[in-house]
C-alpha atoms as a PDB file:
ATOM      1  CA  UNK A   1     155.008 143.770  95.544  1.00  0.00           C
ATOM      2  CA  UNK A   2     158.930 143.308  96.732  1.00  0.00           C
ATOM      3  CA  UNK A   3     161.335 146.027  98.070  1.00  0.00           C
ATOM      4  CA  UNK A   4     164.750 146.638  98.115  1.00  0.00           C
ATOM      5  CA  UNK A   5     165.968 147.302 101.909  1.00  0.00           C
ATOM      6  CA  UNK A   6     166.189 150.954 100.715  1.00  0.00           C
ATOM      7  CA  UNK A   7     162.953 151.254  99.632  1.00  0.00           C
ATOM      8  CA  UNK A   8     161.691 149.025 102.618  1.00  0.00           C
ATOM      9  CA  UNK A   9     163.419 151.007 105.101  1.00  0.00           C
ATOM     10  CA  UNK A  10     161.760 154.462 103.596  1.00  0.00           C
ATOM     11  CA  UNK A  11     158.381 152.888 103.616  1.00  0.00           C
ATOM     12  CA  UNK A  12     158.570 151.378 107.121  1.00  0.00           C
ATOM     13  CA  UNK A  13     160.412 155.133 107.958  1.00  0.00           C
ATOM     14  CA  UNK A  14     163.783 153.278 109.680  1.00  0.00           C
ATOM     15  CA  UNK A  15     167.145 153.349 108.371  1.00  0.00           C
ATOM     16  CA  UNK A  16     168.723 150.335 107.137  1.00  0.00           C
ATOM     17  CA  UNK A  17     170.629 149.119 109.574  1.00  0.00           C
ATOM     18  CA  UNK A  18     168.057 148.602 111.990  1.00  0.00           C
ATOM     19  CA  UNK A  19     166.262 146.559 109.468  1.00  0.00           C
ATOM     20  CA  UNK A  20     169.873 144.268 109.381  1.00  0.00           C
ATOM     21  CA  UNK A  21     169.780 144.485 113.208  1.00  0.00           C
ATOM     22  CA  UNK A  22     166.407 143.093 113.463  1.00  0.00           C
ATOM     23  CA  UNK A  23     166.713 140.421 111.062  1.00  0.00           C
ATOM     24  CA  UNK A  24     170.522 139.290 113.452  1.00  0.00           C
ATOM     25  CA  UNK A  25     167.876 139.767 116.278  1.00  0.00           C
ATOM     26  CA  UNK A  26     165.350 137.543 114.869  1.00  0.00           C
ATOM     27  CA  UNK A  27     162.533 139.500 114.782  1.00  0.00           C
ATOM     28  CA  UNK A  28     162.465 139.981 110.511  1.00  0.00           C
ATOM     29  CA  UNK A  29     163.733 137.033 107.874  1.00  0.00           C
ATOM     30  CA  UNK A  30     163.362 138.710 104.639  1.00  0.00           C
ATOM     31  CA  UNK A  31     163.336 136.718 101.376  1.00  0.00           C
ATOM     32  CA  UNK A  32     166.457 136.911  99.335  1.00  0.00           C
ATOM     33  CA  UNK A  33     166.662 137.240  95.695  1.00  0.00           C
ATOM     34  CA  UNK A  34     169.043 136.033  93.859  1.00  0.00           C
ATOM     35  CA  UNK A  35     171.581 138.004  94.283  1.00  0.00           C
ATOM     36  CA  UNK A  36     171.348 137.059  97.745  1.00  0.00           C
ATOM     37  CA  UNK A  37     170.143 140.755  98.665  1.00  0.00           C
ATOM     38  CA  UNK A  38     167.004 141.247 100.747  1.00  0.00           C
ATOM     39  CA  UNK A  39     163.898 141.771  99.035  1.00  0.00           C
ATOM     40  CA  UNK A  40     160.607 142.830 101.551  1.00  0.00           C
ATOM     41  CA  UNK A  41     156.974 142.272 101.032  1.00  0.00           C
ATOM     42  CA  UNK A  42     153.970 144.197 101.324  1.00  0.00           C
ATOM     43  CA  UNK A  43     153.407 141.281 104.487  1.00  0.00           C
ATOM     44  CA  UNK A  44     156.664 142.186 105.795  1.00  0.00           C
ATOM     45  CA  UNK A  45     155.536 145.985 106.431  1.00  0.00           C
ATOM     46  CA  UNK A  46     152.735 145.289 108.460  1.00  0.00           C
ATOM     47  CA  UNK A  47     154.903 143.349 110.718  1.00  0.00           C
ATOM     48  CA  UNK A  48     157.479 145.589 111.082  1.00  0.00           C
ATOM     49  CA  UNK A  49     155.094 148.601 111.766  1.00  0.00           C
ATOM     50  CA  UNK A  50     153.627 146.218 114.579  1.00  0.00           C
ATOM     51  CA  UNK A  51     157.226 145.262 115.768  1.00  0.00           C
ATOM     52  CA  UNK A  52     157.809 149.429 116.382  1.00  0.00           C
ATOM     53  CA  UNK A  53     154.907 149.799 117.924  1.00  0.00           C
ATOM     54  CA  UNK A  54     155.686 147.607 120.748  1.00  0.00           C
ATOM     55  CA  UNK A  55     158.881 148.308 120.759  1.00  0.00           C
ATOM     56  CA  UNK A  56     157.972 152.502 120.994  1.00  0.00           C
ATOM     57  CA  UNK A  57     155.849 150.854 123.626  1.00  0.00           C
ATOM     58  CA  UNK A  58     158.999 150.120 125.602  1.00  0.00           C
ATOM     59  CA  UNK A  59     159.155 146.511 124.845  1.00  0.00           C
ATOM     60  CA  UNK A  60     162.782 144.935 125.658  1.00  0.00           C
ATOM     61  CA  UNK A  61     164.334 143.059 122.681  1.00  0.00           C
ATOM     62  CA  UNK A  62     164.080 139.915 124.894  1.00  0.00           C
ATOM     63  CA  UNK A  63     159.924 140.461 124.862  1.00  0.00           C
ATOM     64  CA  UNK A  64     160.336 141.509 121.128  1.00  0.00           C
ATOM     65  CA  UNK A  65     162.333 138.069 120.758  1.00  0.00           C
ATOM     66  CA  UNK A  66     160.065 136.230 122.826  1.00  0.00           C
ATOM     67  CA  UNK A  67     156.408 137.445 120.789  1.00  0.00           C
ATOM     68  CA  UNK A  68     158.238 137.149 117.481  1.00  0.00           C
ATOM     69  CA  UNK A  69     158.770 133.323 118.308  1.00  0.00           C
ATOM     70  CA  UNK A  70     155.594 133.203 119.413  1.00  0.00           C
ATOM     71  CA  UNK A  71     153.838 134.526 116.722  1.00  0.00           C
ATOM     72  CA  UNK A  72     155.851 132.158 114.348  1.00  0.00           C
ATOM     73  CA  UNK A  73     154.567 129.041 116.036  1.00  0.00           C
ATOM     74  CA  UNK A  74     150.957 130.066 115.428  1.00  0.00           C
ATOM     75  CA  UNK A  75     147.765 129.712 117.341  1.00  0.00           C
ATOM     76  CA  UNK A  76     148.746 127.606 120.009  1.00  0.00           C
ATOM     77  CA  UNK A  77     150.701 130.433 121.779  1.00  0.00           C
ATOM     78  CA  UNK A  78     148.332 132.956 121.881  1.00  0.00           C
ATOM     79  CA  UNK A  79     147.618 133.158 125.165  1.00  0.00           C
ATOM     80  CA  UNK A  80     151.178 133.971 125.540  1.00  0.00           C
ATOM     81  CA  UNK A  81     151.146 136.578 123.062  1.00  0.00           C
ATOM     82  CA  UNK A  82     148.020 138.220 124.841  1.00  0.00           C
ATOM     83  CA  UNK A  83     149.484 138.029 128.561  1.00  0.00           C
ATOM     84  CA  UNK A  84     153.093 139.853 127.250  1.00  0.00           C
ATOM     85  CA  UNK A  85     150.640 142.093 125.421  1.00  0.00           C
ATOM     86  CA  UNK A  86     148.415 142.909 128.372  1.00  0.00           C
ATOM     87  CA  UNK A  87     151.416 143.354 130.601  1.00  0.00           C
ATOM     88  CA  UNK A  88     152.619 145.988 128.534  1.00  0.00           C
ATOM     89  CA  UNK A  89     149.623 147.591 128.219  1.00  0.00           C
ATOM     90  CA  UNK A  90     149.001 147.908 132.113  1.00  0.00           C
ATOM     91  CA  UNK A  91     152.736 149.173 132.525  1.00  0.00           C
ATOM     92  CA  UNK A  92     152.164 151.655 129.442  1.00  0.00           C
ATOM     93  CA  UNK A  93     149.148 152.886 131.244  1.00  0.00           C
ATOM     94  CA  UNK A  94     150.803 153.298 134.073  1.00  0.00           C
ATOM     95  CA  UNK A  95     153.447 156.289 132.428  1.00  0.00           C
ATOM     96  CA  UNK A  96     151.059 157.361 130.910  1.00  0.00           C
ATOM     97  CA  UNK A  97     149.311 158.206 134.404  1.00  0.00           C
ATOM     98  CA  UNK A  98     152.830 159.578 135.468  1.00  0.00           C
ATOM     99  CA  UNK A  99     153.095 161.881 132.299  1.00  0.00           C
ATOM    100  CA  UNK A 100     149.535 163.105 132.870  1.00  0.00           C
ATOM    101  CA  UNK A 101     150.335 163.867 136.935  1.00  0.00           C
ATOM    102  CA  UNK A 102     153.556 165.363 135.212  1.00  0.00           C
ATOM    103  CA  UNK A 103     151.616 167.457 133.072  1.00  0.00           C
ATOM    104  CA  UNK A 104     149.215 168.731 135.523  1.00  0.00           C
ATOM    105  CA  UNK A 105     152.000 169.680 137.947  1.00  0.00           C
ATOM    106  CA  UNK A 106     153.445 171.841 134.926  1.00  0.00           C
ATOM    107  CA  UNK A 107     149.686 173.297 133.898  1.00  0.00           C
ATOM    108  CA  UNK A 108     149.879 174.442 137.931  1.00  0.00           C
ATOM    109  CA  UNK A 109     153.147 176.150 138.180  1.00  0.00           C
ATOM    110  CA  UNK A 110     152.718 177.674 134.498  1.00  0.00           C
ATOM    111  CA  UNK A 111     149.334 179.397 136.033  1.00  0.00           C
ATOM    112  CA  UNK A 112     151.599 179.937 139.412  1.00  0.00           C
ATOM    113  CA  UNK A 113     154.037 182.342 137.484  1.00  0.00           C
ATOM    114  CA  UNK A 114     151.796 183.696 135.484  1.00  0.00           C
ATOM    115  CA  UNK A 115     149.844 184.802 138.606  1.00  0.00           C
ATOM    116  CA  UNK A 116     152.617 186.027 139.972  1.00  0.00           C
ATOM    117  CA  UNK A 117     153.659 187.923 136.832  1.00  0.00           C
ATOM    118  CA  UNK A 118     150.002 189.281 137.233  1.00  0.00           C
ATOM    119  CA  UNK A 119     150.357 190.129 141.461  1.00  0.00           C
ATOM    120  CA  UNK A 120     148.185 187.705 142.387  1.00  0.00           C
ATOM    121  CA  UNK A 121     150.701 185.939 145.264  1.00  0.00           C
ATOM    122  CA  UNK A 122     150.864 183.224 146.964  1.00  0.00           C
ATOM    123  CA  UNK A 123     152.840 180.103 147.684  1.00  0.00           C
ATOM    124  CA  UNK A 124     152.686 177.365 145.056  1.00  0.00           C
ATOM    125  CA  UNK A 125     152.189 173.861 146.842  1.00  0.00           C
ATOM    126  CA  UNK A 126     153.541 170.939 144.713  1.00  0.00           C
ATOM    127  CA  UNK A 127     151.139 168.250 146.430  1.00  0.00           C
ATOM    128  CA  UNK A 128     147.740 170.041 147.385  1.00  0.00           C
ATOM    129  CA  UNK A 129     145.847 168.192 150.169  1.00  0.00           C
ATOM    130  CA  UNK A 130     142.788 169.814 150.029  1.00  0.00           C
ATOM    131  CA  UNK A 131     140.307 171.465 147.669  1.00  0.00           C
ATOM    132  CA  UNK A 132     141.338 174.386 148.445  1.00  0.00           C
ATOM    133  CA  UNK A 133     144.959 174.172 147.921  1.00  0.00           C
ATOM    134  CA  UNK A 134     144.680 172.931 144.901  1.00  0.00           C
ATOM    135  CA  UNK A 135     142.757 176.355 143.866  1.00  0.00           C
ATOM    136  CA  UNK A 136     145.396 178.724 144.691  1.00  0.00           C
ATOM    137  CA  UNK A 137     148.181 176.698 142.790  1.00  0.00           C
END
């Protein structure tokens, strides 16, 4: 099945100017019909839902660039597809460790006030050192 930009841009749930961006970028070479307007395929939304992904991953357009030229030179450059790939997992990983320390910090002071709110005081330590510590906040 084809699609208009419109309708590709709905499916894939960006607007249509990204999808031009992308394709000045590199990273998407839609067909053209002819009419010389772009026509997607069913292929073509796989990709692109892969393309977000890694770019919600916090991919630079410069990695984006470089695994989209990969990928179109086939098998041979996989094992530079899967060291970018495992790069960006470890460094993904790595907020998300910082969101969950983020998190708990917020857990502790939200039980902090609430304690307080409840007259149960005492001072709230940001960075407990001991079991004990890490009890009262």
């Amino acid at each position: 099945m084809t699609y208009s930009i419109g309708e590709f841009a709905t499916i894939v749930g960006v607007n249509k100017s990204a999808l031009r961006y992308y394709e000045m970028e590199g990273l998407i070479t839609p067909l053209r019909n002819e009419n010389n307007l772009r026509v997607f395929t069913d292929s073509d939304i796989g990709w692109v839902q892969f393309l977000l992904h890694l770019k919600a991953s916090g991919m630079s357009m410069t990695e984006l660039k470089n695994y989209t030229e990969w990928r179109a030179m086939g098998d041979k450059t996989i094992p530079e597809r899967l060291d970018l790939l495992e790069q960006r997992k470890r460094l993904v990983e790595l907020e998300i460790q910082a969101l969950q320390q983020n998190l708990d910090i917020l857990n502790r002071k939200i039980v902090f006030y609430k304690d307080q709110f409840e007259g149960n005081k005492y001072e709230f330590v940001l960075y407990p050192k001991d079991k004990e510590e890490i009890a009262k906040s």
